[in-house]
ModelCIF file with pLDDT and N, C-alpha, C, O atoms, coordinates in Angstrom:
data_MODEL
#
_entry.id   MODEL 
#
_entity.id                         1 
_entity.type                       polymer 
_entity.pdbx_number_of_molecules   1 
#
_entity_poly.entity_id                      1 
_entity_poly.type                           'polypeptide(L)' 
_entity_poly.nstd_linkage                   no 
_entity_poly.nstd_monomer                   no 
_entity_poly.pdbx_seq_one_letter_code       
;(UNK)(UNK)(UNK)(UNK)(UNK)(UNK)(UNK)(UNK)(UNK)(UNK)(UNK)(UNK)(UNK)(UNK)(UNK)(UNK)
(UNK)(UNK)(UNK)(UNK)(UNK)(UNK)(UNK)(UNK)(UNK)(UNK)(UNK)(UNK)(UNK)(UNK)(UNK)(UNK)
(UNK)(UNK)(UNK)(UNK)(UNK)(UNK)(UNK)(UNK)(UNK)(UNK)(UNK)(UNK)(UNK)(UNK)
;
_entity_poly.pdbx_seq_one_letter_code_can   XXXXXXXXXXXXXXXXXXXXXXXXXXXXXXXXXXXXXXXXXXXXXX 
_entity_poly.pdbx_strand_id                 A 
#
loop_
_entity_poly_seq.entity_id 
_entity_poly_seq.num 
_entity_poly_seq.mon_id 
_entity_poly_seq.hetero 
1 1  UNK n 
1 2  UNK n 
1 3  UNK n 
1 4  UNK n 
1 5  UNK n 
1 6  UNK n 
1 7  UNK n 
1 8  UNK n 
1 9  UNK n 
1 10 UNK n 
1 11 UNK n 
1 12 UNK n 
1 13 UNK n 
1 14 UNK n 
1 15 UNK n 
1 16 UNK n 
1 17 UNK n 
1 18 UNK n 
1 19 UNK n 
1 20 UNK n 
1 21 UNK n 
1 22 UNK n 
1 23 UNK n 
1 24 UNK n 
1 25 UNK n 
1 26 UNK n 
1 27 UNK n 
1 28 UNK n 
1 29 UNK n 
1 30 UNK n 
1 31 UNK n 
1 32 UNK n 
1 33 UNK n 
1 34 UNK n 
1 35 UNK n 
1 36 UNK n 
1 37 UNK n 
1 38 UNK n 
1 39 UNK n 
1 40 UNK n 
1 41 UNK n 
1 42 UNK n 
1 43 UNK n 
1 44 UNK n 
1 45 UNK n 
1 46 UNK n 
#
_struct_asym.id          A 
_struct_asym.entity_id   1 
#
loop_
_ma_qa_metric.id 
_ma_qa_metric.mode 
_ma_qa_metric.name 
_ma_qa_metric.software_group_id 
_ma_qa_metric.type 
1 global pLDDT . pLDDT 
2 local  pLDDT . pLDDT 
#
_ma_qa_metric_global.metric_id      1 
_ma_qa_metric_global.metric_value   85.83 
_ma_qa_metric_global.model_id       1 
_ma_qa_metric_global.ordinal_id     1 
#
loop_
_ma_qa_metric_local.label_asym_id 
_ma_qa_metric_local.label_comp_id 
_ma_qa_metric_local.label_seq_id 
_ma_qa_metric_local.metric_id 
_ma_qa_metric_local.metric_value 
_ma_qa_metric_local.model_id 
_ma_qa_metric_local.ordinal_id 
A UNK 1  2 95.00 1 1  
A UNK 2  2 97.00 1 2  
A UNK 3  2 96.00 1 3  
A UNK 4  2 95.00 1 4  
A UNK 5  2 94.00 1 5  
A UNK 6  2 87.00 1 6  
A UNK 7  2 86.00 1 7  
A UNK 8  2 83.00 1 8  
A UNK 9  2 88.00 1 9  
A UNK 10 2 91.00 1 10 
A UNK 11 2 94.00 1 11 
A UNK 12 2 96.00 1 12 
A UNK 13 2 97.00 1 13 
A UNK 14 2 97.00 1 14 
A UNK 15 2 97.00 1 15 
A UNK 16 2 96.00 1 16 
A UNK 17 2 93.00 1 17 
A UNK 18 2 91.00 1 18 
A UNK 19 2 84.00 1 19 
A UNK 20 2 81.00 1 20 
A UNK 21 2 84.00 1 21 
A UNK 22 2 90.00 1 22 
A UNK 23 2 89.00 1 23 
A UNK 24 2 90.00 1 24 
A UNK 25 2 89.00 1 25 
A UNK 26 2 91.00 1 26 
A UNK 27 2 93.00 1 27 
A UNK 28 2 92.00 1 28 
A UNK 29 2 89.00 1 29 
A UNK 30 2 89.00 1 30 
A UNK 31 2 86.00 1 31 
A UNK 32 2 69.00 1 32 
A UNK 33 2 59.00 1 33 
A UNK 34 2 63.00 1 34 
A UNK 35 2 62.00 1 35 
A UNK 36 2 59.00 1 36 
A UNK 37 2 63.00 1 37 
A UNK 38 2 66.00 1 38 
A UNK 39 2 65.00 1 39 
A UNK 40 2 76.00 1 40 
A UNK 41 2 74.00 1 41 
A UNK 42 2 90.00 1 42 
A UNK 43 2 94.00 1 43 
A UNK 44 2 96.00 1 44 
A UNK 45 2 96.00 1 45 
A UNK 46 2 96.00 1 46 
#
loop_
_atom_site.group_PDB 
_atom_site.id 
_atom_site.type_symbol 
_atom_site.label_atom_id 
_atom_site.label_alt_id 
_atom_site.label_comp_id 
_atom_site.label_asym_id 
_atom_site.label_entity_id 
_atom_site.label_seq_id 
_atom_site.pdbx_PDB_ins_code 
_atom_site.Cartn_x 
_atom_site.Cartn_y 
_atom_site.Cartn_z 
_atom_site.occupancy 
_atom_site.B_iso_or_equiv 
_atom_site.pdbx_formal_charge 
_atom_site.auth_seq_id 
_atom_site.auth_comp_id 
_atom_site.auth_asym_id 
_atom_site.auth_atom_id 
_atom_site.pdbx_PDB_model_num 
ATOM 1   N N  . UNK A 1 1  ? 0.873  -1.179  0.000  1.00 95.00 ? 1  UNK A N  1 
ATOM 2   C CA . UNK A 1 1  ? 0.000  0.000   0.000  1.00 95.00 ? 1  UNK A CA 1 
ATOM 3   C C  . UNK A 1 1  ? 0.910  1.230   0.000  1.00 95.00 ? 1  UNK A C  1 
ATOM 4   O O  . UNK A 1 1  ? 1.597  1.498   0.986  1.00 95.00 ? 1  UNK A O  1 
ATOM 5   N N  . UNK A 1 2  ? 0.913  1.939   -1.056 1.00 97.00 ? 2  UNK A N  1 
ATOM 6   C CA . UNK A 1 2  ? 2.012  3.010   -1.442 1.00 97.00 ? 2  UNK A CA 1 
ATOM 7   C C  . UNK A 1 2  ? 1.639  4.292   -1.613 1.00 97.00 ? 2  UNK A C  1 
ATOM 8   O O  . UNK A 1 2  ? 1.154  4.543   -2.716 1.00 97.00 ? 2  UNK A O  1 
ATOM 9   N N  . UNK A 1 3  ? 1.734  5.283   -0.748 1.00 96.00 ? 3  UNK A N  1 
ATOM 10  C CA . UNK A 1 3  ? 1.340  6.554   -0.561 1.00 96.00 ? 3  UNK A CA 1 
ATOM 11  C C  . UNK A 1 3  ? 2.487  7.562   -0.776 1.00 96.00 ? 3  UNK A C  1 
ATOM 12  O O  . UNK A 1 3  ? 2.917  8.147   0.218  1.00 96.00 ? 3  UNK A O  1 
ATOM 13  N N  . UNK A 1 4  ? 3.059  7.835   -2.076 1.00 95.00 ? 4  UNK A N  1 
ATOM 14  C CA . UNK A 1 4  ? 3.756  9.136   -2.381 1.00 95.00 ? 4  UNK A CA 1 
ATOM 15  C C  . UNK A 1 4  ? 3.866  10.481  -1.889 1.00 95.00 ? 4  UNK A C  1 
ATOM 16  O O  . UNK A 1 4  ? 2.847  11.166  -1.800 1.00 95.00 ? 4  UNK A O  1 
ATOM 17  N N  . UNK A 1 5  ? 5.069  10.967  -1.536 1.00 94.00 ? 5  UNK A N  1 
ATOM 18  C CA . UNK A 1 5  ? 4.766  12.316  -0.810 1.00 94.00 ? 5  UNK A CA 1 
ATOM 19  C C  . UNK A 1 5  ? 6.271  12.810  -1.627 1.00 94.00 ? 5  UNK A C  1 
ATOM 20  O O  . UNK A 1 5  ? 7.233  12.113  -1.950 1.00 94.00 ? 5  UNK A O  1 
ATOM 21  N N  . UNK A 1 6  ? 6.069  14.062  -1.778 1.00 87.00 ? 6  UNK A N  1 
ATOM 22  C CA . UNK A 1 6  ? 6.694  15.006  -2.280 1.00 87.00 ? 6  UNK A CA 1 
ATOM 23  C C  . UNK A 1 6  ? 8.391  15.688  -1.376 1.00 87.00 ? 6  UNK A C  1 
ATOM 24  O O  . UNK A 1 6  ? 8.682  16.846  -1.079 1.00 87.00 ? 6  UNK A O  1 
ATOM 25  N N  . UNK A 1 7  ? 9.067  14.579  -1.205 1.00 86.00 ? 7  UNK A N  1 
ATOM 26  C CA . UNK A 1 7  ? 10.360 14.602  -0.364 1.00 86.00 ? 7  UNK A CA 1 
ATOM 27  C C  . UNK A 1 7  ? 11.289 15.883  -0.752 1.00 86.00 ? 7  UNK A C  1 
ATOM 28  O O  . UNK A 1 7  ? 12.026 15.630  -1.705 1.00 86.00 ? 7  UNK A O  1 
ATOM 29  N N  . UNK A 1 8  ? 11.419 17.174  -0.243 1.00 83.00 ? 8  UNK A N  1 
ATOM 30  C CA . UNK A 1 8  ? 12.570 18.346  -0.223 1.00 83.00 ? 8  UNK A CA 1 
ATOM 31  C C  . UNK A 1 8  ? 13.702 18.015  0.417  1.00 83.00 ? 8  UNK A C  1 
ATOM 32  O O  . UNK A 1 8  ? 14.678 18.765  0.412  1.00 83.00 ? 8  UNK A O  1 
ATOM 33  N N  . UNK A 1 9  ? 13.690 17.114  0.896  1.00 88.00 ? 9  UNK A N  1 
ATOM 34  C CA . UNK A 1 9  ? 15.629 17.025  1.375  1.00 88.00 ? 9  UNK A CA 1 
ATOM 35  C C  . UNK A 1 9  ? 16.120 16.616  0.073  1.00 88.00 ? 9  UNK A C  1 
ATOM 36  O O  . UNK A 1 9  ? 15.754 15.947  -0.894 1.00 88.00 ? 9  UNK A O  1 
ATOM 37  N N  . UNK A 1 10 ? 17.664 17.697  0.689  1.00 91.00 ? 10 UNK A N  1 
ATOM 38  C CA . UNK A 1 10 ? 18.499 17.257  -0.173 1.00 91.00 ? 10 UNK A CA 1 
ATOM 39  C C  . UNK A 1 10 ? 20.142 16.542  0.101  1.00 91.00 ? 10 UNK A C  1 
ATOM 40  O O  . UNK A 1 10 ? 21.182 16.540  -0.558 1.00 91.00 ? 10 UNK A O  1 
ATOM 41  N N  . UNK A 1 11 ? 19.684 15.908  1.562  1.00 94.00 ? 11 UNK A N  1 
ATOM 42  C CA . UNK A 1 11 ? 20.876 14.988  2.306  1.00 94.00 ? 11 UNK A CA 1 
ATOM 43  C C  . UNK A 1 11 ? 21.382 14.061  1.217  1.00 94.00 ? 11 UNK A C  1 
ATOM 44  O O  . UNK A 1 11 ? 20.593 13.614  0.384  1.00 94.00 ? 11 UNK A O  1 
ATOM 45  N N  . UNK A 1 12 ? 22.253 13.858  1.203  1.00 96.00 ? 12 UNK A N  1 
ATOM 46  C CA . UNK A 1 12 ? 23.026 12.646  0.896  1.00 96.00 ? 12 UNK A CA 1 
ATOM 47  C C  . UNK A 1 12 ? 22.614 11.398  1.866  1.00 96.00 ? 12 UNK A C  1 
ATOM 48  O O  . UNK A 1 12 ? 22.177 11.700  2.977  1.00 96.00 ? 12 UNK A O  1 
ATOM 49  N N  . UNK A 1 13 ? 22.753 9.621   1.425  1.00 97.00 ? 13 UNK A N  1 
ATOM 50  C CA . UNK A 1 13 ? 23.060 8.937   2.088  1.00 97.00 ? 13 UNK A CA 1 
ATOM 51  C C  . UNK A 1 13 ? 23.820 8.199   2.010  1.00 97.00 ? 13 UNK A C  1 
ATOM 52  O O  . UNK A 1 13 ? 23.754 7.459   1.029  1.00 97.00 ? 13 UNK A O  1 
ATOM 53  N N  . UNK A 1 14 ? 24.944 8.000   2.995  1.00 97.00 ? 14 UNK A N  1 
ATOM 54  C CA . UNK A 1 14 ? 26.579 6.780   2.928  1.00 97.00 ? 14 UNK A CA 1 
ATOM 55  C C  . UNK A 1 14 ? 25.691 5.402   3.402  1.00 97.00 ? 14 UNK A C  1 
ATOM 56  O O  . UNK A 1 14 ? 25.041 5.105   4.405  1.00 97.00 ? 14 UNK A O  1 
ATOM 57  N N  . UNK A 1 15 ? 25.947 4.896   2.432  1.00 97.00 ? 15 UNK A N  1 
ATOM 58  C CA . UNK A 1 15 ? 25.441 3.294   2.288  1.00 97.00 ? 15 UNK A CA 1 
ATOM 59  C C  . UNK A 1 15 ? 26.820 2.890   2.147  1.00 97.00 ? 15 UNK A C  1 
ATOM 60  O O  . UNK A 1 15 ? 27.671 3.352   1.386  1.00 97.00 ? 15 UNK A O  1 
ATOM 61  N N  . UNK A 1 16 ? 26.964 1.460   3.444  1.00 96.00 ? 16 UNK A N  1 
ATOM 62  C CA . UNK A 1 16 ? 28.204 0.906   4.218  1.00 96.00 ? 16 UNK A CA 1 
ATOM 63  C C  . UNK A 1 16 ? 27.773 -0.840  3.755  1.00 96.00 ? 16 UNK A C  1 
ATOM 64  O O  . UNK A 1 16 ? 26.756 -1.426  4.127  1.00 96.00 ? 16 UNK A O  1 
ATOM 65  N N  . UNK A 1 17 ? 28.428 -1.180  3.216  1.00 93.00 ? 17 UNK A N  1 
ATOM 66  C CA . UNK A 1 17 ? 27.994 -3.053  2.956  1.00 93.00 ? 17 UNK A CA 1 
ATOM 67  C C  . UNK A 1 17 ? 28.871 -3.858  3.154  1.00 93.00 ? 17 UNK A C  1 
ATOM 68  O O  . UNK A 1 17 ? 29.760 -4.291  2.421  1.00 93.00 ? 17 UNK A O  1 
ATOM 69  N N  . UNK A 1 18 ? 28.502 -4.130  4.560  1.00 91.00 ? 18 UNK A N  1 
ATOM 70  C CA . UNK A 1 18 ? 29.018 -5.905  5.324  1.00 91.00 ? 18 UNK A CA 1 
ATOM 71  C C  . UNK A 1 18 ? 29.198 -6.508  4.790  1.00 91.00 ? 18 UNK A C  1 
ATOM 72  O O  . UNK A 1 18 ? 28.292 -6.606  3.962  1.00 91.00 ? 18 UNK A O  1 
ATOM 73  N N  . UNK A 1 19 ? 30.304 -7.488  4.568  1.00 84.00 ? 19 UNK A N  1 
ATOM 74  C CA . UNK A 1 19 ? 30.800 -8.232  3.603  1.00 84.00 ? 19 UNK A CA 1 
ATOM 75  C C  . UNK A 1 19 ? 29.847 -9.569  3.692  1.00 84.00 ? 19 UNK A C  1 
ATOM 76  O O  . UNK A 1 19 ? 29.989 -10.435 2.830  1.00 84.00 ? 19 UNK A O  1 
ATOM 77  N N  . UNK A 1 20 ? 28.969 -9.717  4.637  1.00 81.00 ? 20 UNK A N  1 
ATOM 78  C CA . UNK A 1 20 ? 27.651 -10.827 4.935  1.00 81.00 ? 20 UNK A CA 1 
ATOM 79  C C  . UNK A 1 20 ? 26.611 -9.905  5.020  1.00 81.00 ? 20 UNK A C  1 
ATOM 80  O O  . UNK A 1 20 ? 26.486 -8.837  5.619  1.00 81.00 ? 20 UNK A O  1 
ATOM 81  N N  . UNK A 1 21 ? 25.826 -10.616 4.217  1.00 84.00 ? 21 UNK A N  1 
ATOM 82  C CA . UNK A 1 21 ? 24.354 -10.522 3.947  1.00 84.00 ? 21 UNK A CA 1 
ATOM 83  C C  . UNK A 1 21 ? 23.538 -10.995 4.957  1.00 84.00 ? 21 UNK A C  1 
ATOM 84  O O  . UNK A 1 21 ? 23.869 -11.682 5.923  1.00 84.00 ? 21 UNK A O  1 
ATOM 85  N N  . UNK A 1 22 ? 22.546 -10.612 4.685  1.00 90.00 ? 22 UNK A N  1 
ATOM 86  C CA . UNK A 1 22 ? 21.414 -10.953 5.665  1.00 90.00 ? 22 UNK A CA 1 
ATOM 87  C C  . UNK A 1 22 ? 20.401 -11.753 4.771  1.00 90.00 ? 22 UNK A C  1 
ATOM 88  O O  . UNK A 1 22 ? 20.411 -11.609 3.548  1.00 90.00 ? 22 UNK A O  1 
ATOM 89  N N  . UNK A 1 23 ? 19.263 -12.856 5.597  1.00 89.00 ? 23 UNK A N  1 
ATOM 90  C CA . UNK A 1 23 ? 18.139 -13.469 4.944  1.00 89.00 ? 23 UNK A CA 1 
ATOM 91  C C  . UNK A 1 23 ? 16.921 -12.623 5.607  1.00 89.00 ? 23 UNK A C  1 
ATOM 92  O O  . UNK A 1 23 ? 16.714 -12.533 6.817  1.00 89.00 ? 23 UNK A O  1 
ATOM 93  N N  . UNK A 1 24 ? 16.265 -12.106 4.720  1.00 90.00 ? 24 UNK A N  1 
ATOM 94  C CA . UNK A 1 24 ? 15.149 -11.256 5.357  1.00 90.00 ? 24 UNK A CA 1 
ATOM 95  C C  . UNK A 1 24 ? 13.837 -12.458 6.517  1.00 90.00 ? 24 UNK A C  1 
ATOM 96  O O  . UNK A 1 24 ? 13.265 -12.055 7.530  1.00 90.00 ? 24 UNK A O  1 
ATOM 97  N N  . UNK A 1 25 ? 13.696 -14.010 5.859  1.00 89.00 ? 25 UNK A N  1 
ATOM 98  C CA . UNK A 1 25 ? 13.007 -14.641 6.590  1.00 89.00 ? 25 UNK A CA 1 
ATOM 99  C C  . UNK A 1 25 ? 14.084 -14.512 8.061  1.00 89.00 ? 25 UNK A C  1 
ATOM 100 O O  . UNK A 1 25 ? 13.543 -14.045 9.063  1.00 89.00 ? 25 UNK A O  1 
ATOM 101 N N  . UNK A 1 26 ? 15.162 -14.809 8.136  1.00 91.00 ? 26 UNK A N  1 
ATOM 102 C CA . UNK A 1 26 ? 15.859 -15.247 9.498  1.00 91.00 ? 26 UNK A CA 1 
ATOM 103 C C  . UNK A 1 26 ? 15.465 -14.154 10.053 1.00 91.00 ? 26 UNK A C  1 
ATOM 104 O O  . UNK A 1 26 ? 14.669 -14.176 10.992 1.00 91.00 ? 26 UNK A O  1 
ATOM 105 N N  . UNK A 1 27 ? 15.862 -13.264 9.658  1.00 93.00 ? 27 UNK A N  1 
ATOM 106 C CA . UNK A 1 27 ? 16.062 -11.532 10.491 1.00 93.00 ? 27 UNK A CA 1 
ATOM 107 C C  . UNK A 1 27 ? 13.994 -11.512 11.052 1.00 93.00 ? 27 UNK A C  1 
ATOM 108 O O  . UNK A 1 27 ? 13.748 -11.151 12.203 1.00 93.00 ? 27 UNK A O  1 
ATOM 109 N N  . UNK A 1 28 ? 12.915 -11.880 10.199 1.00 92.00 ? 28 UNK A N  1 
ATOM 110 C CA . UNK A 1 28 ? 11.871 -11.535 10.924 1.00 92.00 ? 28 UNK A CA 1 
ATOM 111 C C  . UNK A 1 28 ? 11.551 -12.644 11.895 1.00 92.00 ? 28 UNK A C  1 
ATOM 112 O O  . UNK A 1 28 ? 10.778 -12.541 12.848 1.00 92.00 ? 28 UNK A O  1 
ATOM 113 N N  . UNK A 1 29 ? 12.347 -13.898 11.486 1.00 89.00 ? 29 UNK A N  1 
ATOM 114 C CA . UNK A 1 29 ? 12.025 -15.111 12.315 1.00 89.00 ? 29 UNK A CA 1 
ATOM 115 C C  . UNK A 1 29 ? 12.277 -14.238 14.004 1.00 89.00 ? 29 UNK A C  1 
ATOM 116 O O  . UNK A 1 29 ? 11.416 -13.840 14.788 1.00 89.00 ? 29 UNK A O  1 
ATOM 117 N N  . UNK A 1 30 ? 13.838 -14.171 14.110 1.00 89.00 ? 30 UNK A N  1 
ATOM 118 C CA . UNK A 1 30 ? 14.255 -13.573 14.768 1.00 89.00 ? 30 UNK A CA 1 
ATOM 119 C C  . UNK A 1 30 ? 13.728 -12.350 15.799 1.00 89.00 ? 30 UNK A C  1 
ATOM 120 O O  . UNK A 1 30 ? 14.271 -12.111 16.878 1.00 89.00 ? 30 UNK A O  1 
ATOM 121 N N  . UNK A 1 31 ? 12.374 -11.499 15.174 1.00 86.00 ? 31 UNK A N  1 
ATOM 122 C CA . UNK A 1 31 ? 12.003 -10.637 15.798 1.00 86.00 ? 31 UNK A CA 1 
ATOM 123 C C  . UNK A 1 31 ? 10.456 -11.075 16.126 1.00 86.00 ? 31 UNK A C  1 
ATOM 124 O O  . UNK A 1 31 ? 9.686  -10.412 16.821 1.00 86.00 ? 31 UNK A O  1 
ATOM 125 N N  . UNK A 1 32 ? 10.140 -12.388 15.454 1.00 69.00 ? 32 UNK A N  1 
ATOM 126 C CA . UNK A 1 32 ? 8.402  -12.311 15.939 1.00 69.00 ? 32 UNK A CA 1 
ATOM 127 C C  . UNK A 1 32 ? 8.072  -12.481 17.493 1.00 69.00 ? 32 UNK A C  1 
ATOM 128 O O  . UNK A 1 32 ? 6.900  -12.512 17.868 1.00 69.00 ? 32 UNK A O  1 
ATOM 129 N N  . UNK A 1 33 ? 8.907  -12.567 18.190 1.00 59.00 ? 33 UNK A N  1 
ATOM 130 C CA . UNK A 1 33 ? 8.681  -12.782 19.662 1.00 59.00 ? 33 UNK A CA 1 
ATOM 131 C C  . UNK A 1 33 ? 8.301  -11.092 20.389 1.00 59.00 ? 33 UNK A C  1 
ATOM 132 O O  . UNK A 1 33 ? 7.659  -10.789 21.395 1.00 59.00 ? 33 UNK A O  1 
ATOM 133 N N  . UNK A 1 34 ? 8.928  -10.356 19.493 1.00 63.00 ? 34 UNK A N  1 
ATOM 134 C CA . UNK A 1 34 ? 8.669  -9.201  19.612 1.00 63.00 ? 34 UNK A CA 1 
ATOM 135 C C  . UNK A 1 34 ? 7.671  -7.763  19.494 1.00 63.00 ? 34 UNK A C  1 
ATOM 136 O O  . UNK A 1 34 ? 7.368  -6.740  20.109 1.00 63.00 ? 34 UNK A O  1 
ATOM 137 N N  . UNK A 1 35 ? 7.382  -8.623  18.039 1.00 62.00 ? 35 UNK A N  1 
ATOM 138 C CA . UNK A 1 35 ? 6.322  -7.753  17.355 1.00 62.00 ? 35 UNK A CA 1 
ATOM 139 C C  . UNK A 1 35 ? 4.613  -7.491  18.494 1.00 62.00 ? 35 UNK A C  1 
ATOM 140 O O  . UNK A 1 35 ? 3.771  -8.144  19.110 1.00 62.00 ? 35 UNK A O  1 
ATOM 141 N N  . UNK A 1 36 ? 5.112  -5.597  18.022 1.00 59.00 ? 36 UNK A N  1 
ATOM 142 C CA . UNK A 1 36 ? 3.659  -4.800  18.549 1.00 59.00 ? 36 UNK A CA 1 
ATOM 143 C C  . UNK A 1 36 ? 4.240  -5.118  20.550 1.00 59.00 ? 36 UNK A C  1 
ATOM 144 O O  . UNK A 1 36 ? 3.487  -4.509  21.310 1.00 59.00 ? 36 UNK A O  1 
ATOM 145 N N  . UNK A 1 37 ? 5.069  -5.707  21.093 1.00 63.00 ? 37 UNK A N  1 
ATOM 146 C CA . UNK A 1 37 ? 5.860  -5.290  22.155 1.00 63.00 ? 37 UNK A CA 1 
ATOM 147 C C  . UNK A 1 37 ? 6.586  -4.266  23.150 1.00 63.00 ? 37 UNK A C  1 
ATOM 148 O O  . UNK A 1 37 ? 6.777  -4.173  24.363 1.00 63.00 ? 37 UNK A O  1 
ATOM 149 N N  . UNK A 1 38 ? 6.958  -3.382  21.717 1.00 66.00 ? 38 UNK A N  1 
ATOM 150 C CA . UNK A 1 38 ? 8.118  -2.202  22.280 1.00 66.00 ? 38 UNK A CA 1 
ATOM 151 C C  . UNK A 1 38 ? 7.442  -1.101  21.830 1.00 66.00 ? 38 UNK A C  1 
ATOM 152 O O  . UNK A 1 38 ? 7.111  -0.801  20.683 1.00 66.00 ? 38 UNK A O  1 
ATOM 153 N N  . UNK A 1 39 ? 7.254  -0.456  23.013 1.00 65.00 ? 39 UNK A N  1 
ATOM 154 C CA . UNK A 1 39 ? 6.787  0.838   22.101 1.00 65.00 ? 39 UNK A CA 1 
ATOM 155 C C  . UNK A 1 39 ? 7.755  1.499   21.666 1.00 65.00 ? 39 UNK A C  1 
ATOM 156 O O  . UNK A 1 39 ? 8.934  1.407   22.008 1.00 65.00 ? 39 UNK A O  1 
ATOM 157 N N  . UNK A 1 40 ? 7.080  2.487   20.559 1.00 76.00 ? 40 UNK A N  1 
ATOM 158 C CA . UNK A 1 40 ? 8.456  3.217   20.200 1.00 76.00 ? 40 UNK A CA 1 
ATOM 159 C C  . UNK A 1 40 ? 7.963  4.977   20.016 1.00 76.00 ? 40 UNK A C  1 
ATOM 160 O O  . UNK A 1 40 ? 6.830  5.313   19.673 1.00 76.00 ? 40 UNK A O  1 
ATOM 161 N N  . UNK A 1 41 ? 8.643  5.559   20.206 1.00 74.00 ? 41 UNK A N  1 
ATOM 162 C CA . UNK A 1 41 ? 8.364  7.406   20.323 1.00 74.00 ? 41 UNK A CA 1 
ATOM 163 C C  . UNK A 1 41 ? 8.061  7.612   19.028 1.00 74.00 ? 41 UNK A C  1 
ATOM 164 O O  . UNK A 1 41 ? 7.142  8.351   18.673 1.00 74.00 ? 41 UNK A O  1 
ATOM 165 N N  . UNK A 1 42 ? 9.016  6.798   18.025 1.00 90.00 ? 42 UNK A N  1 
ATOM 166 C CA . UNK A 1 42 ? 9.569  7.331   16.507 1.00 90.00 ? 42 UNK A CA 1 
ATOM 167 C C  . UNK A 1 42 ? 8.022  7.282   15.964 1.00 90.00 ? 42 UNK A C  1 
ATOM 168 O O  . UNK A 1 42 ? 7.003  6.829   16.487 1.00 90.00 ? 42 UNK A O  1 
ATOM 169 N N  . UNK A 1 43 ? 8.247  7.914   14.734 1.00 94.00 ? 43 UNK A N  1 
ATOM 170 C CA . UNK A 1 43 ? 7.224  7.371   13.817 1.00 94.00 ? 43 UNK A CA 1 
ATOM 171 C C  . UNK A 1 43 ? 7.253  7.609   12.233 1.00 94.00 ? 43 UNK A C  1 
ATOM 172 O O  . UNK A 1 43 ? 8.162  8.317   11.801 1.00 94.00 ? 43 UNK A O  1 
ATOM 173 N N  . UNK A 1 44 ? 6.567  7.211   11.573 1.00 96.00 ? 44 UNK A N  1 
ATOM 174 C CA . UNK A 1 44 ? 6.953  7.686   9.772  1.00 96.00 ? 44 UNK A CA 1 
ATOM 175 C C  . UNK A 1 44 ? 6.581  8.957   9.820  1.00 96.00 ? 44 UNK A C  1 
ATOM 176 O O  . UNK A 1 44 ? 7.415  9.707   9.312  1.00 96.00 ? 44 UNK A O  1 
ATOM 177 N N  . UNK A 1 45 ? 5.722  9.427   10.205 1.00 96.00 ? 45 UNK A N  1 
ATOM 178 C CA . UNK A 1 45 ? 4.875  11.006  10.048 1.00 96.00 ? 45 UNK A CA 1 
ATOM 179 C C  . UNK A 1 45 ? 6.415  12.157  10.499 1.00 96.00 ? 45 UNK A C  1 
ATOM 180 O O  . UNK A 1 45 ? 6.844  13.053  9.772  1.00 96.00 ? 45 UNK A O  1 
ATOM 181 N N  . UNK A 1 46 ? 6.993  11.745  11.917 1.00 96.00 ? 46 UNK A N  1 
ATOM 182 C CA . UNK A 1 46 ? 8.158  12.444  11.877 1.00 96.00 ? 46 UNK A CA 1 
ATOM 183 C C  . UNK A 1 46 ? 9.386  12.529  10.858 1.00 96.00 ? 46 UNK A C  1 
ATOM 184 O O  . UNK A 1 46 ? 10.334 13.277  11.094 1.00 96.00 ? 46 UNK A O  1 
#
């Protein structure tokens, strides 16, 4: 579900790549004990 918004920064970003990869299943395996758990302050709107 993809909602476009009109982005004005004009930061740069340094993208750094670990010579190991990641598996996206392991990495969520890894966090379902978690999920909806932690709150968090952050948010997309900020």
């Amino acid at each position: 579900d993809v909602k476009p918004f009109d982005s004005h920064a004009s930061n740069a970003w340094i993208l750094l790549f670990p010579n190991g990869g990641c598996s996206t299943k392991e990495v969520f395996e890894e966090l379902n004990l978690e999920v909806g758990k932690q709150p968090n302050a952050k948010s997309a709107e900020a």
